[in-house]
Protein backbone atom coordinates (compact mmCIF):
# COMPACT_ATOMS: atom_id res chain seq x y z
CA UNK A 1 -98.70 -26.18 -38.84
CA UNK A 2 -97.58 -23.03 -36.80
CA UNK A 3 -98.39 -19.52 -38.99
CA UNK A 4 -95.80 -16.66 -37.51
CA UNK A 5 -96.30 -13.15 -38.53
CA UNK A 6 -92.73 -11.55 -37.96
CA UNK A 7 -91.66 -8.25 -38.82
CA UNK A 8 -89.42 -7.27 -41.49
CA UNK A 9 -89.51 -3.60 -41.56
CA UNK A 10 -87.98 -2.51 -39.26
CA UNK A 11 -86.56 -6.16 -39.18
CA UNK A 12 -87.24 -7.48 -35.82
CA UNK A 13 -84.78 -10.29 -33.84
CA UNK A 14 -87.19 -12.89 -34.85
CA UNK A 15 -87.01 -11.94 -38.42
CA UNK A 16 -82.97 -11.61 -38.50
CA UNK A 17 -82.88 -15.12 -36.53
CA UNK A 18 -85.04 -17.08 -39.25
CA UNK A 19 -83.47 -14.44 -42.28
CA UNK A 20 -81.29 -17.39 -43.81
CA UNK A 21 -83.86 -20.53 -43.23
CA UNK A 22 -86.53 -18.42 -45.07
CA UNK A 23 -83.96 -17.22 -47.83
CA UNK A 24 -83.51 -20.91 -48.48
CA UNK A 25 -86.87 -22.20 -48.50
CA UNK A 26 -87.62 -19.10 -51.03
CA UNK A 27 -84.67 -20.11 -52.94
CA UNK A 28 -85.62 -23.65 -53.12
CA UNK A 29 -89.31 -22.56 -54.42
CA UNK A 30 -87.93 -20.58 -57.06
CA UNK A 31 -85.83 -23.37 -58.43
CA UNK A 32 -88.69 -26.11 -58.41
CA UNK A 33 -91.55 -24.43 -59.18
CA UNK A 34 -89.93 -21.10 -61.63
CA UNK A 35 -87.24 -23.28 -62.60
CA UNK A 36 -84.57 -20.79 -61.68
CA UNK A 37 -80.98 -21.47 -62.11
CA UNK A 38 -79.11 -21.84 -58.93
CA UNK A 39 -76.57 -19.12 -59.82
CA UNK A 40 -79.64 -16.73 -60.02
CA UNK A 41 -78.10 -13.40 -58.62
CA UNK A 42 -77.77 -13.61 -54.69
CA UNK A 43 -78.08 -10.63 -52.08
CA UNK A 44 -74.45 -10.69 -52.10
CA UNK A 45 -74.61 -10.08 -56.23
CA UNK A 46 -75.94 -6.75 -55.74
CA UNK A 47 -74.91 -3.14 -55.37
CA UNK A 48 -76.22 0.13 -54.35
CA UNK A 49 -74.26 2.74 -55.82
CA UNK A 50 -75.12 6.63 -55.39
CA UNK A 51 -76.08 8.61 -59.01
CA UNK A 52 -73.27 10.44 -58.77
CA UNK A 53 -69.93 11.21 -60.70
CA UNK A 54 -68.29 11.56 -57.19
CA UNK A 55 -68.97 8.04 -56.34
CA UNK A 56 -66.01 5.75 -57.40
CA UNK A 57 -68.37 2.81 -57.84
CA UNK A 58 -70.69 4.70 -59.78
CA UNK A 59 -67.55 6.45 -61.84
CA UNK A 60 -65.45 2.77 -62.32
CA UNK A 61 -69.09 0.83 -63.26
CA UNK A 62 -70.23 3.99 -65.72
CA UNK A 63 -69.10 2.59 -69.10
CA UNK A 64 -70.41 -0.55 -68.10
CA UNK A 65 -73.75 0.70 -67.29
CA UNK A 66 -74.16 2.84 -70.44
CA UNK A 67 -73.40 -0.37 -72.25
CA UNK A 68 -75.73 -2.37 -71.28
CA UNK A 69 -78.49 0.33 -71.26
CA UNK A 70 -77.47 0.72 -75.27
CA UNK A 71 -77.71 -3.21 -75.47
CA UNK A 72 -81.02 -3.66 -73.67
CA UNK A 73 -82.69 -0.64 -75.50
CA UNK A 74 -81.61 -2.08 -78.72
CA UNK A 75 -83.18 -4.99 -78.23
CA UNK A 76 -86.24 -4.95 -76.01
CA UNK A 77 -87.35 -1.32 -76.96
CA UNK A 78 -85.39 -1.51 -80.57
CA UNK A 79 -83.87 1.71 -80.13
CA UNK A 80 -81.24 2.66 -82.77
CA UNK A 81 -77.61 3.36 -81.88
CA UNK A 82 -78.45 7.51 -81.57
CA UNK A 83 -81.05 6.76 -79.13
CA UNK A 84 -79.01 5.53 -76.56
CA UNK A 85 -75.74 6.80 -76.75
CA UNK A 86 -74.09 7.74 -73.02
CA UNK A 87 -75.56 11.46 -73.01
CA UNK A 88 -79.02 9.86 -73.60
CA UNK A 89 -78.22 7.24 -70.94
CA UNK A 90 -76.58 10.47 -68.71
CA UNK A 91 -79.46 12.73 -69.14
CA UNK A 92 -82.28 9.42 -68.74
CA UNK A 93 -80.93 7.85 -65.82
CA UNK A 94 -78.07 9.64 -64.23
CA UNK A 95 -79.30 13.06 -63.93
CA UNK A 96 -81.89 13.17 -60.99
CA UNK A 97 -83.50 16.45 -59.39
CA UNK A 98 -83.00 14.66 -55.96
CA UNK A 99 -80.09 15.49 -54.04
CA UNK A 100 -78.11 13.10 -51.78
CA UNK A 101 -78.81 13.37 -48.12
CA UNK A 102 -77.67 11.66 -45.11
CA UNK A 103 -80.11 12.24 -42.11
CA UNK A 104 -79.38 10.56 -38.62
CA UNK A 105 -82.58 8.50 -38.53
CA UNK A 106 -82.48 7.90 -42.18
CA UNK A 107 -80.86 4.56 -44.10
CA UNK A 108 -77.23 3.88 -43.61
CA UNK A 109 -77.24 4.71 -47.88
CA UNK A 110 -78.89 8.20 -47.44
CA UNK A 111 -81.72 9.21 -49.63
CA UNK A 112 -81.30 10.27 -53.11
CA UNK A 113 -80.90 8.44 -56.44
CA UNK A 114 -78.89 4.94 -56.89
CA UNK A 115 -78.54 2.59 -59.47
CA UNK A 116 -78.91 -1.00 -57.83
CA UNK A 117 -76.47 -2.92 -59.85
CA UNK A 118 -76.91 -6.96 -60.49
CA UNK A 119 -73.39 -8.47 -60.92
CA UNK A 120 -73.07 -12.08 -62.14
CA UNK A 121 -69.03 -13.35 -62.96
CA UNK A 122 -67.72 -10.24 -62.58
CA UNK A 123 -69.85 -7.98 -65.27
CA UNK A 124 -73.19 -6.05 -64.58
CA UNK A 125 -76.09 -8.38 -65.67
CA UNK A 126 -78.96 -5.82 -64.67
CA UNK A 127 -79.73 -1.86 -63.22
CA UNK A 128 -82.75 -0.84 -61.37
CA UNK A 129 -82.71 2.80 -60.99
CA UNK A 130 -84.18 3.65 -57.65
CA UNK A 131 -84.81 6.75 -55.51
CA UNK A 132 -84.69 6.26 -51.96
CA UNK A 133 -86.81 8.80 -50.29
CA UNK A 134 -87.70 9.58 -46.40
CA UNK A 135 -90.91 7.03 -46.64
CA UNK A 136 -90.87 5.11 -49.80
CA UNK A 137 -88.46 3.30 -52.49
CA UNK A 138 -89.31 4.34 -55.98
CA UNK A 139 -88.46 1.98 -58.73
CA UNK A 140 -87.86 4.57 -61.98
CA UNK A 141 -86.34 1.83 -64.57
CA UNK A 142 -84.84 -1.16 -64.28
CA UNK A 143 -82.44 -2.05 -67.53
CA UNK A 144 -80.67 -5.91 -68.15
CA UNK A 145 -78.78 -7.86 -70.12
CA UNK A 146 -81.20 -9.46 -72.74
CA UNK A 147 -78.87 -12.61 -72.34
CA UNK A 148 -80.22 -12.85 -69.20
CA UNK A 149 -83.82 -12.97 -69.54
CA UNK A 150 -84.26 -16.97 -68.49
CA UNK A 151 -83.33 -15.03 -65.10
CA UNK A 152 -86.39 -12.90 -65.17
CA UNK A 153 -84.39 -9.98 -63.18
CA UNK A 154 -87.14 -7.31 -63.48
CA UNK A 155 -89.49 -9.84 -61.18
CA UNK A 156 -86.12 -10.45 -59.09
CA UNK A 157 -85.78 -6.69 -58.42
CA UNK A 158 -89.28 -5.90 -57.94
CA UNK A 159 -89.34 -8.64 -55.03
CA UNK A 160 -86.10 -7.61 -54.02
């Protein structure tokens, strides 16, 4: 047995070479010992879109969004109808203080406030609401489709 301790922040050439044999071996864990589906969302399943109504991601996903915030507050917090309407969703989790930035030596995304969106068959499963900030990721809420819950997203996105 040969231990490696390789880099993944900044990810290093050993990291990127191995990236896709480790993905699999995690992969294969989760289905055989958390019994996950093999359709559980993939890296390629997920978005970052900006907070912001300039964003045509963020603009053409909104209803969508709002939606499923109603639908999971309804049922995991048991919320009525008035409590999360789409200006309680706006003001909750679209309205952030922070304001975009793009600095050379920051991430390719900027800094700010995104909603990471989970897409499964072409509809939004799951939202974390994150702030990306010059030196650490801040996880404000993370919202999903109750539907869903065999999928245990909120561990998903935590790990993710």
């Amino acid at each position: 047995l040969k231990v490696r301790v390789v880099r993944s922040s900044p990810p290093s050439s050993q990291f990127k070479a191995t990236f896709q044999e480790s993905y699999q071996v995690y992969k294969r864990y989760q289905m055989v010992i958390h019994k996950d589906p093999p359709d559980k969302p993939t890296i390629n399943q997920v978005r970052l879109v900006p907070v912001s109504f300039e964003d045509p991601q963020f603009k053409s996903s909104f209803n969508q969004s709002a939606t499923l915030f109603a639908k999971y507050q309804m049922a995991i917090h048991k919320d009525t109808p008035s409590d999360c309407g789409e200006n309680e969703f706006t003001r909750f989790l679209c309205d952030s203080p922070l304001e975009a930035e793009n600095a050379p030596n920051g991430p390719e995304c900027g800094y700010g406030s995104f909603h990471q969106q989970y897409w499964l068959d072409g509809k939004i499963i799951a939202v974390g609401v994150i702030d990306i900030l010059p030196y650490c990721v801040s996880s404000v809420y993370l919202y999903y489709d109750p539907d869903y819950s065999f999928l245990s997203l909120g561990v998903y996105s935590a790990l993710r």
